[in-house]
Protein backbone atom coordinates (compact mmCIF):
# COMPACT_ATOMS: atom_id res chain seq x y z
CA UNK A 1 -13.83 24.32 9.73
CA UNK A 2 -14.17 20.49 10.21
CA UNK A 3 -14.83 18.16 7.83
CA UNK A 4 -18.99 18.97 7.48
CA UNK A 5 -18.91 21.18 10.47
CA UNK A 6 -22.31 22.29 12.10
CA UNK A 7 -23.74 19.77 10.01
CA UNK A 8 -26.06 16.85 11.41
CA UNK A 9 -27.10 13.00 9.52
CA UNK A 10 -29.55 14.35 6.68
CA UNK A 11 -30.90 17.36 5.90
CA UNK A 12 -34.21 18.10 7.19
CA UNK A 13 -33.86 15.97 10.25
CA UNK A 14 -33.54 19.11 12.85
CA UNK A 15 -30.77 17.95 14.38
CA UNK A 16 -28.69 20.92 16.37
CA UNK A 17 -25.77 22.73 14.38
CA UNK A 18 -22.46 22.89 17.31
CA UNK A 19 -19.40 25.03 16.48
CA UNK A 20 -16.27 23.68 18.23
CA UNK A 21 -13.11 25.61 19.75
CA UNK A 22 -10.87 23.43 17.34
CA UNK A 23 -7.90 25.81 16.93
CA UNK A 24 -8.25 26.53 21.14
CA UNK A 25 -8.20 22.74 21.68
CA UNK A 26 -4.63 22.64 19.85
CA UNK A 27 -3.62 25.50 21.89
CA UNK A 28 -4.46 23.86 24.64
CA UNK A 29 -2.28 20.82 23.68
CA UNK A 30 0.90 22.55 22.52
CA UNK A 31 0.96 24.42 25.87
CA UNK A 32 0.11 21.68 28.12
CA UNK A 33 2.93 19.79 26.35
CA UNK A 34 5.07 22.83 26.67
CA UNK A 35 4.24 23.47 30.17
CA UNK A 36 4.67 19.45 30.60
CA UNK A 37 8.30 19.81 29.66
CA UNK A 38 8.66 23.31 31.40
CA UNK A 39 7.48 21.22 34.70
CA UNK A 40 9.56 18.14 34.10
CA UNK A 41 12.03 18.14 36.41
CA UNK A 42 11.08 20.62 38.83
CA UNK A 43 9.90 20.48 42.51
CA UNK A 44 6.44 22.05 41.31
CA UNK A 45 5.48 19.26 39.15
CA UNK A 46 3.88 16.57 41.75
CA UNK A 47 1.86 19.48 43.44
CA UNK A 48 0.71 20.70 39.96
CA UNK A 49 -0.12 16.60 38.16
CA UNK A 50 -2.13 16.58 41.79
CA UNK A 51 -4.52 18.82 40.17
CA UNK A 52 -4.47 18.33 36.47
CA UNK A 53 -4.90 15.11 36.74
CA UNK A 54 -8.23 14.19 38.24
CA UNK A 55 -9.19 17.33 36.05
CA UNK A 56 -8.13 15.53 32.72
CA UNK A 57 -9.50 12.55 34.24
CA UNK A 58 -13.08 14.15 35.12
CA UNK A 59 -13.28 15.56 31.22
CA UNK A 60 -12.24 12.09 29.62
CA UNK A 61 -15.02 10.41 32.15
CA UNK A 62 -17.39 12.94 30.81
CA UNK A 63 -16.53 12.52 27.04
CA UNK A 64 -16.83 8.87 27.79
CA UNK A 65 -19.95 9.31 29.04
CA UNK A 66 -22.01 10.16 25.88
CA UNK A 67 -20.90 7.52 23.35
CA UNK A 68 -23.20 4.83 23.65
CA UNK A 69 -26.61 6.65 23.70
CA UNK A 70 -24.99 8.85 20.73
CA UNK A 71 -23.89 6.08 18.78
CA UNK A 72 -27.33 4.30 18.95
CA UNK A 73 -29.29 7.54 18.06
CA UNK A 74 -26.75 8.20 14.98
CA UNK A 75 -26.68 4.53 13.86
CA UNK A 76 -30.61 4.58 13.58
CA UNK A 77 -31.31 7.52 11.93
CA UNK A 78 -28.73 6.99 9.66
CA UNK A 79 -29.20 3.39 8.84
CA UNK A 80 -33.15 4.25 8.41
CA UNK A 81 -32.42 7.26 5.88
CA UNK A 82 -30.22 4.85 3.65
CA UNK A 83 -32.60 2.04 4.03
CA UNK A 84 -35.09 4.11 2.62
CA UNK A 85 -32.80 5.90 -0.07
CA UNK A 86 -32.45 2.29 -1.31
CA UNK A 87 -36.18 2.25 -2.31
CA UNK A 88 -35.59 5.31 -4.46
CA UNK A 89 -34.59 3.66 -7.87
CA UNK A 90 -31.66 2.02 -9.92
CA UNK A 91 -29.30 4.60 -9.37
CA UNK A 92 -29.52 4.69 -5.61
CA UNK A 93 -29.71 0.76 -4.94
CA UNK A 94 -26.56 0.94 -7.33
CA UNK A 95 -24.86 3.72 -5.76
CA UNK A 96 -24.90 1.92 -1.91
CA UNK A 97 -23.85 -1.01 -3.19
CA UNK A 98 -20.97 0.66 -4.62
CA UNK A 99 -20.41 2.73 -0.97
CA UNK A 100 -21.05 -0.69 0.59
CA UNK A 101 -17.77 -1.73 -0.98
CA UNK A 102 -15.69 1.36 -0.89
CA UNK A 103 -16.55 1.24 3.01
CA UNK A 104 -15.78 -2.48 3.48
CA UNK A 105 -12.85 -2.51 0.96
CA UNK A 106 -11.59 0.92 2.83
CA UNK A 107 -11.39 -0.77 6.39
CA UNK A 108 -9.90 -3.99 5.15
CA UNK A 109 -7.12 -1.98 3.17
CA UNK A 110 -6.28 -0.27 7.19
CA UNK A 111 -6.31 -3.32 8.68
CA UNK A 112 -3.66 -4.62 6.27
CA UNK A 113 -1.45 -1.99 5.49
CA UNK A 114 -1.54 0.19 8.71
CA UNK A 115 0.41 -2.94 11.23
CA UNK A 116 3.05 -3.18 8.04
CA UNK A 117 3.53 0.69 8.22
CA UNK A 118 3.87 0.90 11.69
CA UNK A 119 6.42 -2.01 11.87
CA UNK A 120 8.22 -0.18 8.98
CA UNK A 121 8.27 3.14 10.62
CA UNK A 122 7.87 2.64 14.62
CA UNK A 123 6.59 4.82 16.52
CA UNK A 124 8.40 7.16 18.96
CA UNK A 125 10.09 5.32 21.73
CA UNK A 126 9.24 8.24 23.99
CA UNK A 127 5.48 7.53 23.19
CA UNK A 128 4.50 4.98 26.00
CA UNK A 129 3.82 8.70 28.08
CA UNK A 130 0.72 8.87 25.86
CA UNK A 131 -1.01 6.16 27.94
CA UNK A 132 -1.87 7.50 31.22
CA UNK A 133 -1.21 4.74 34.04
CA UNK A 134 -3.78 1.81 34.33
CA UNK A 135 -5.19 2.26 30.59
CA UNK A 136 -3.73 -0.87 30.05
CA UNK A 137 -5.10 -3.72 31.15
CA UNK A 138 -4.68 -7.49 30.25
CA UNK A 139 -7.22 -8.41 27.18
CA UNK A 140 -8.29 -11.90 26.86
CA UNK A 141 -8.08 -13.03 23.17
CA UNK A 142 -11.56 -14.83 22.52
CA UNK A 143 -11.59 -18.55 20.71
CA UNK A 144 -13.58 -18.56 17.08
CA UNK A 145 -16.80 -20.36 19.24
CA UNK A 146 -17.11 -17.34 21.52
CA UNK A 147 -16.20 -14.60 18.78
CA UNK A 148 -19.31 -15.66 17.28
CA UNK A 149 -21.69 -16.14 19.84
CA UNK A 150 -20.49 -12.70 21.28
CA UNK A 151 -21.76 -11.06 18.20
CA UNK A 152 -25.84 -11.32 19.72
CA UNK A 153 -26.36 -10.01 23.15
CA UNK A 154 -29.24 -12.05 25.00
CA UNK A 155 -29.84 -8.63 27.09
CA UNK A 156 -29.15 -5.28 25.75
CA UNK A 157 -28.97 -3.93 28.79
CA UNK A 158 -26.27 -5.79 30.20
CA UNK A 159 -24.42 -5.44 26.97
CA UNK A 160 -25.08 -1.65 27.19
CA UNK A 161 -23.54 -1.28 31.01
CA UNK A 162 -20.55 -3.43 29.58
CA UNK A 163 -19.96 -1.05 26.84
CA UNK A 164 -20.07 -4.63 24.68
CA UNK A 165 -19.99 -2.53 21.40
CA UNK A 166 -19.95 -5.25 18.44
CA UNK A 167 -23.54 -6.44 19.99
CA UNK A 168 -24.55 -3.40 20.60
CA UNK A 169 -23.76 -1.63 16.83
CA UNK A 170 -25.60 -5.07 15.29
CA UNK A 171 -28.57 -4.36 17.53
CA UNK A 172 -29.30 -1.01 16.99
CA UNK A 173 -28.13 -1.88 13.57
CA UNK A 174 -30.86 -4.34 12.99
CA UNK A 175 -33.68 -1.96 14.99
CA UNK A 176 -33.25 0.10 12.39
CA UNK A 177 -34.01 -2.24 9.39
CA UNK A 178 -36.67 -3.11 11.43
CA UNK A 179 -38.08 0.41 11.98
CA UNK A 180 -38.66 0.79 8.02
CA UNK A 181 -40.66 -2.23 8.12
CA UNK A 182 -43.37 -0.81 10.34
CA UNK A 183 -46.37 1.58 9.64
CA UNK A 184 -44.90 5.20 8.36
CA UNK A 185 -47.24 6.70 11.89
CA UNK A 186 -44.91 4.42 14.19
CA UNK A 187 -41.42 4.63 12.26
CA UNK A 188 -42.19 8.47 12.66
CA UNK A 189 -42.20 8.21 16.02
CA UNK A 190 -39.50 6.35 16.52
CA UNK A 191 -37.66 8.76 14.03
CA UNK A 192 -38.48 11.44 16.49
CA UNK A 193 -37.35 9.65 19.79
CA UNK A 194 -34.07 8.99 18.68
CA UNK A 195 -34.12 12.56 16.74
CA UNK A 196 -34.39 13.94 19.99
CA UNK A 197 -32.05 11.68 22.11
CA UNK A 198 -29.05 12.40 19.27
CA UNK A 199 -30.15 16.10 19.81
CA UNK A 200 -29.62 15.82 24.03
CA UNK A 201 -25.91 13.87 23.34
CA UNK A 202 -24.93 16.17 20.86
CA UNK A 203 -25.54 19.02 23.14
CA UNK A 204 -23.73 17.51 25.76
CA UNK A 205 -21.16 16.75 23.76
CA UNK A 206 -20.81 19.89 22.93
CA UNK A 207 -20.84 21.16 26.33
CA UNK A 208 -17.67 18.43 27.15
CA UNK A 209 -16.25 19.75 24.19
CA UNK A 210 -16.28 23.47 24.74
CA UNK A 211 -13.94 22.68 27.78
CA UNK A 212 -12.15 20.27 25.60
CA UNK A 213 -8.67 23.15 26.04
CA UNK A 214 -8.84 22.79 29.27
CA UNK A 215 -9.05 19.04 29.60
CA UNK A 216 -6.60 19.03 26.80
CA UNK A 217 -4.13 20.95 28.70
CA UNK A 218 -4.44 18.70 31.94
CA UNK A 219 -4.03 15.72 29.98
CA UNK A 220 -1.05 16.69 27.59
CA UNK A 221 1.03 18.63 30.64
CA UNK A 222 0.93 15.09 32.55
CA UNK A 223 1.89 13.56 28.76
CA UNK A 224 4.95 15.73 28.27
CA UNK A 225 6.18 15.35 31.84
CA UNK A 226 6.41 11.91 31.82
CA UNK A 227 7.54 11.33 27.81
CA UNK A 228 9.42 14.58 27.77
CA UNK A 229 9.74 15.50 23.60
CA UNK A 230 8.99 12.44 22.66
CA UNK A 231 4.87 14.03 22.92
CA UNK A 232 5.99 16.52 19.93
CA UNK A 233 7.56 13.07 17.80
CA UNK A 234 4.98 10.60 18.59
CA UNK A 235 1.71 13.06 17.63
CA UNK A 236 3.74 13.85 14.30
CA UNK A 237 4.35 10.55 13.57
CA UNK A 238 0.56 9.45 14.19
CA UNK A 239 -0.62 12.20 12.02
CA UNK A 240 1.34 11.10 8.98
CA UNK A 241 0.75 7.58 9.48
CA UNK A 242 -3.34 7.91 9.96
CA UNK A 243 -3.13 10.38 6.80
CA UNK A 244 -1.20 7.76 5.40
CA UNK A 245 -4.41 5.54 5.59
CA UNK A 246 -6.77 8.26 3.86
CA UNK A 247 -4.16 8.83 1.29
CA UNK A 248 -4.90 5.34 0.34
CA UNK A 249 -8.20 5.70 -0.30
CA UNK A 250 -7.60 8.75 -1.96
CA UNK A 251 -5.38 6.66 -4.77
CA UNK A 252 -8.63 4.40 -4.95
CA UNK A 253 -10.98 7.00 -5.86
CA UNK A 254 -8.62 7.28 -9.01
CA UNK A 255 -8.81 3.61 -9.54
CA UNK A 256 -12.41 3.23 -8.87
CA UNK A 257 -13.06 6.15 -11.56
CA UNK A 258 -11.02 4.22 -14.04
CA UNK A 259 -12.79 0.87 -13.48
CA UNK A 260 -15.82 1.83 -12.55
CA UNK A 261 -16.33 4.85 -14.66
CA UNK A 262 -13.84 4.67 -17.28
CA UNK A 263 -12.25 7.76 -16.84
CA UNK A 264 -8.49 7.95 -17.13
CA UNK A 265 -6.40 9.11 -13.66
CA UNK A 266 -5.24 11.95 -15.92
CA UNK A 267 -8.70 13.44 -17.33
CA UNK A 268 -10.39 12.61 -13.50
CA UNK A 269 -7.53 14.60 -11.29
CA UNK A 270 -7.48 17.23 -13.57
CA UNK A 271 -10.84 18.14 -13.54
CA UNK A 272 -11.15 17.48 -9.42
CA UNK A 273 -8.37 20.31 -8.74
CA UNK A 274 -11.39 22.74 -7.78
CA UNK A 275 -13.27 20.47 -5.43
CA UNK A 276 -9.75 19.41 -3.91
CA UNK A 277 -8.78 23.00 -3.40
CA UNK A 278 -12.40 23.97 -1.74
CA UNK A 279 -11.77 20.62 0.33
CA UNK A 280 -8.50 21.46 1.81
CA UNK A 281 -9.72 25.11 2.70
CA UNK A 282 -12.80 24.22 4.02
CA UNK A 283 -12.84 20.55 5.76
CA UNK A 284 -15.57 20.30 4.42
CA UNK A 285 -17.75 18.06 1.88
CA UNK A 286 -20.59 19.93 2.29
CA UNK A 287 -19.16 23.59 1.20
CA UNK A 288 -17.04 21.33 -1.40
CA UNK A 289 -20.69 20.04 -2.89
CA UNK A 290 -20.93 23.07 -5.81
CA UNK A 291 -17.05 22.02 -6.62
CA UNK A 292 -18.40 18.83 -7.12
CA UNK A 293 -20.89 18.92 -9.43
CA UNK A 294 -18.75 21.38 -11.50
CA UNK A 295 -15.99 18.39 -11.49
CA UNK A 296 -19.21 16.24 -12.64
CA UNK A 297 -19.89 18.64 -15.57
CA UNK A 298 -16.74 18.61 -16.67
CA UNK A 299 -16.32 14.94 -16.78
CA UNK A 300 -19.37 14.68 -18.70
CA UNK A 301 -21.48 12.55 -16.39
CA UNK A 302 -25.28 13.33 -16.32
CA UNK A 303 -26.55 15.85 -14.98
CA UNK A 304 -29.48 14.16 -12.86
CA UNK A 305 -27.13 11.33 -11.72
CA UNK A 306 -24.77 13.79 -10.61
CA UNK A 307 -27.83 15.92 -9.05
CA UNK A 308 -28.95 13.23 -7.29
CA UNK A 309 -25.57 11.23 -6.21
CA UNK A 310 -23.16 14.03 -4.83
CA UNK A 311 -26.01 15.54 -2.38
CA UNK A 312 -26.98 12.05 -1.29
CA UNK A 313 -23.25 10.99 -0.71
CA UNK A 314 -22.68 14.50 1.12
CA UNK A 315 -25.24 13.28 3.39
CA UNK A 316 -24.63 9.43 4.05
CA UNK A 317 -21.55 8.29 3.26
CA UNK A 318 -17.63 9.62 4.08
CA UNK A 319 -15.12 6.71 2.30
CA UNK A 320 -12.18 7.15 4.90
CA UNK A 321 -13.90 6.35 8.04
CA UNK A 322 -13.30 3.11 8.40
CA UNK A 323 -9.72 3.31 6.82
CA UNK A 324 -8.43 6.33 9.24
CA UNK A 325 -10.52 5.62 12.20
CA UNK A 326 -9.29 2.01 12.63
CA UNK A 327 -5.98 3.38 11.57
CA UNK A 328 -6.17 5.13 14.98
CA UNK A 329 -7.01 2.45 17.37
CA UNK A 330 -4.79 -0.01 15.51
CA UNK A 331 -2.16 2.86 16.48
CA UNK A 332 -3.20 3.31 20.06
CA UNK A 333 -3.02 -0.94 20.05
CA UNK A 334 0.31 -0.80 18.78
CA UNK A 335 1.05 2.25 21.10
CA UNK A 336 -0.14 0.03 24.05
CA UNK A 337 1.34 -3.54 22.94
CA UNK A 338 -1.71 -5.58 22.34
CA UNK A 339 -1.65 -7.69 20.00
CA UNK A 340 -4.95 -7.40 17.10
CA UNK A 341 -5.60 -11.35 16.21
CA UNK A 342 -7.47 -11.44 13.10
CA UNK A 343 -10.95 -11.72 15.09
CA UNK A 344 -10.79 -8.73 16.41
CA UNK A 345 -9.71 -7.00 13.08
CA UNK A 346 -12.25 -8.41 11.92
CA UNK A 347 -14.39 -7.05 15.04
CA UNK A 348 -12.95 -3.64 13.92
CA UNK A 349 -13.99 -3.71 10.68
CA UNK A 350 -17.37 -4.53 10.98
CA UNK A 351 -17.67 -1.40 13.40
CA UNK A 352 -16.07 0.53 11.46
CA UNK A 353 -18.26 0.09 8.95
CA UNK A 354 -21.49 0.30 10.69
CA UNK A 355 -20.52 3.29 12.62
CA UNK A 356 -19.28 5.38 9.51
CA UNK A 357 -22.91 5.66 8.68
CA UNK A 358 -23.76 7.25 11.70
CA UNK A 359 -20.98 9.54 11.92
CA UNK A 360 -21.31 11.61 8.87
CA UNK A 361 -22.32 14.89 9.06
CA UNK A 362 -20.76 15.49 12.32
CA UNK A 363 -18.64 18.21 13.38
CA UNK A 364 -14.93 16.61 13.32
CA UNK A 365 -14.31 16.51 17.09
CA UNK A 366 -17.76 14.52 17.54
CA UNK A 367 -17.33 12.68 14.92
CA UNK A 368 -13.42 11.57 15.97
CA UNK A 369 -15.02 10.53 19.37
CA UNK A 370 -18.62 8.58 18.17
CA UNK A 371 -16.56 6.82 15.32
CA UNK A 372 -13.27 5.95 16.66
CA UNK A 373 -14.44 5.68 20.37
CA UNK A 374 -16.73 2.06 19.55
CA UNK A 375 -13.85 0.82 17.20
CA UNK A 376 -11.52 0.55 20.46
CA UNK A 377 -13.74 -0.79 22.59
CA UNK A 378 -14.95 -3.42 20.46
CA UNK A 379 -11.44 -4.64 19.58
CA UNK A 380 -10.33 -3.72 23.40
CA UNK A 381 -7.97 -0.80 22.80
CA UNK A 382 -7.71 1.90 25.97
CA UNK A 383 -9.59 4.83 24.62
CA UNK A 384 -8.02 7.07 27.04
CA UNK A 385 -5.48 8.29 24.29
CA UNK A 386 -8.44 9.80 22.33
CA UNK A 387 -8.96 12.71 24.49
CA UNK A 388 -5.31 13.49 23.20
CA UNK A 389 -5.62 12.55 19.73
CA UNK A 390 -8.61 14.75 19.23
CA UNK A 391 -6.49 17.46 19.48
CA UNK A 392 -4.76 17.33 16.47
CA UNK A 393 -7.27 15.72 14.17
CA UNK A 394 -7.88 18.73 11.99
CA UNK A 395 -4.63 18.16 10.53
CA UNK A 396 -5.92 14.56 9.54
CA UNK A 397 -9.01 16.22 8.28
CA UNK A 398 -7.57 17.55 5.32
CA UNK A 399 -6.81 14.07 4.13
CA UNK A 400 -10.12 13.02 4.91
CA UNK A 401 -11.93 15.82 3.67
CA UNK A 402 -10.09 15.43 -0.01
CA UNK A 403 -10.05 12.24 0.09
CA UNK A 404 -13.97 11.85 0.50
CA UNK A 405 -14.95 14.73 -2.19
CA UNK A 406 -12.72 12.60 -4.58
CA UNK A 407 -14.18 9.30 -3.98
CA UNK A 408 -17.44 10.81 -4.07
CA UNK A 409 -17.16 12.49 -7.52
CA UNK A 410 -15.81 8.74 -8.78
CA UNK A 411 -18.71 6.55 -6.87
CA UNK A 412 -20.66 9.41 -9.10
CA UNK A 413 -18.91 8.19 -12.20
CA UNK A 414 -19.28 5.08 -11.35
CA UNK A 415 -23.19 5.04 -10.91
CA UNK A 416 -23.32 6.94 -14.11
CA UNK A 417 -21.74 4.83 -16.17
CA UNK A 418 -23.43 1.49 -14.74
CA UNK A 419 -27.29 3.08 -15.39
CA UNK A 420 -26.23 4.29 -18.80
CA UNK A 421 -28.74 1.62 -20.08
């Protein structure tokens, strides 16, 4: 199950529950690869790449197609239920501030660390058959002066048909601080609209997705044939390194719960073992959410902190999102040979951090493609390698999965100890 499978941004908001073929989507990459490498070097293979690849083509085009309406439906419901969660007390202004900065500080660690790993351990020189031909195209590094003035679009529209994402994420972004500044009668309404319009994507998502082992299979057979092995090396290497990414925010759960709660690494891992265990065989934060508060109890924090905090984090907040999804475009940049200048780090970041709050609750698949999809096109990364890279991101999951129940249990102990007064 992926991490908060059939799940959707809040409870009570009626959004659709989607189950996903993730273990036929693998299948579907191992034996296009296989097939890929079957097909290599035989006569068969340009009569067979004339077919699978328009049809790889056609189901990237369509998983393309849903990311913008999706990601400004997501971003302002889940923007609006924090923004109101604010207005609930002490303990919840206290807790976002500390997700603020476990979501900012979690993005920043990626976009240091991940370019020093990756020029430590390279990736497979076999790789470049990842990138199907013309994904690459010339980017045009922006001075500071335009950076900036890029950041507001004068017509949303426009910015919309460019897929301009930075503008976009702060507009929809700011629509939705707006919206709980209106009359409860209109901001309902509103609610509804783009209740409804995440409710359409998500279905069609889901449709694309369904048909994801078949796309899959088209894609990775014209992967292996042209990067022959190298397909098996390069997706093992990404895997570690983007787990690499979670694991450290899994290390800064631990740290957090010493500074911010004052509970020793010792005393805190020991008593997360059971939520850690229901992580890793479930993907999920919701099902871990009993393991949780049990992991609360037994650390001694109070009970209506805990009561209120896990559910609440469960529902709005997942700590490696911006840490492992800019760990993959920063990959596929890498992968590609484009050059990140700081700007557009900084570019990723900021989506990153935006977009992890309307990607929670998703099942993994979706949530791989709204989250990771804006991040590259904001920093101008192909996105093309997704459709691949989806196909192996329950393996990833794990890390994110534990890594998210443990930073949850020590933002927890961190909100409990700051409200003790």
């Amino acid at each position: 199950m992926p991490e908060q499978n059939e799940h959707s941004p809040g409870a009570g908001n009626e959004m659709v529950a989607i189950r996903l073929p993730v273990w036929w989507t693998f299948g579907g990459l191992v034996f296009g690869l296989l097939a890929g490498l079957a097909l290599a070097h035989n006569y068969a293979l340009g009569p067979v790449l004339a077919v699978s690849e328009p049809v790889g083509a056609l189901w990237l085009r369509a998983l393309q197609m849903t990311i913008i309406p999706l990601v400004a439906a997501l971003l302002v419901l889940g923007i609006t239920q924090m923004a109101q969660a604010a207005s609930a007390g002490k303990a919840a202004r206290r807790m976002l501030g500390v997700m603020f900065a476990v979501l900012i500080m979690s993005g920043t660690a990626t976009a240091l660390a991940m370019p020093v790993l990756l020029e430590l351990f390279p990736i497979p020189d076999a790789a470049s058959g990842i990138l199907t031909k013309g994904t690459v195209e010339s980017l045009k590094v922006p001075v500071l002066g335009d950076f900036i003035t890029s950041l507001i679009a004068p017509n949303i529209i426009a910015a919309a048909a460019e897929t301009a994402m930075l503008p976009l994420t702060i507009f929809f972004a700011m629509f939705a601080l707006a919206m709980v500044r209106i009359p409860a009668g209109q901001r309902e309404t509103l609610l509804r609209l783009f209740r409804a319009l995440a409710n359409t994507m998500l279905t069609i998502i889901g449709w694309v997705l369904w048909v994801a082992p078949v796309g899959v299979f088209a894609l990775a057979l014209g992967v292996a044939a042209r990067s022959g092995g190298g397909a098996f090396a390069t997706l093992a290497h990404y895997i570690l390194t983007v787990s690499a990414m979670g694991t450290l925010v899994l290390i800064g759960a631990y740290l957090l719960a010493f500074f911010g709660g004052g509970i020793g690494p010792v005393r805190f891992g020991r008593a997360m073992i059971p939520a850690q265990a229901v992580a890793i065989s479930t993907q999920s934060s919701l099902a871990s959410l009993p393991a949780m508060l049990g992991s609360a109890t037994s650390l001694g924090l109070r009970e209506q902190v805990a009561d209120f905090v896990l559910p609440l984090a469960v529902a709005i907040f997942r700590a490696t999102s911006p840490a492992m999804n800019l760990a993959v475009v920063i990959y596929v940049a890498t992968l590609a040979g484009i050059s990140l200048t700081p700007a557009l780090m900084l570019a990723g970041i900021a989506v990153a951090f935006v977009i992890s709050v309307g990607s929670v609750s998703l099942p993994g698949s979706i949530s791989f493609v709204v989250s990771v999809g804006p991040i590259a096109i904001a920093m101008g990364v192909p996105v093309e390698p997704l459709a691949l890279l989806v196909a192996v991101e329950m393996l990833p999951d794990i890390m994110r999965t534990v890594a998210n129940v443990t930073m949850n249990v020590a933002v927890t102990a961190t909100v409990d100890r700051s409200t003790e007064n």
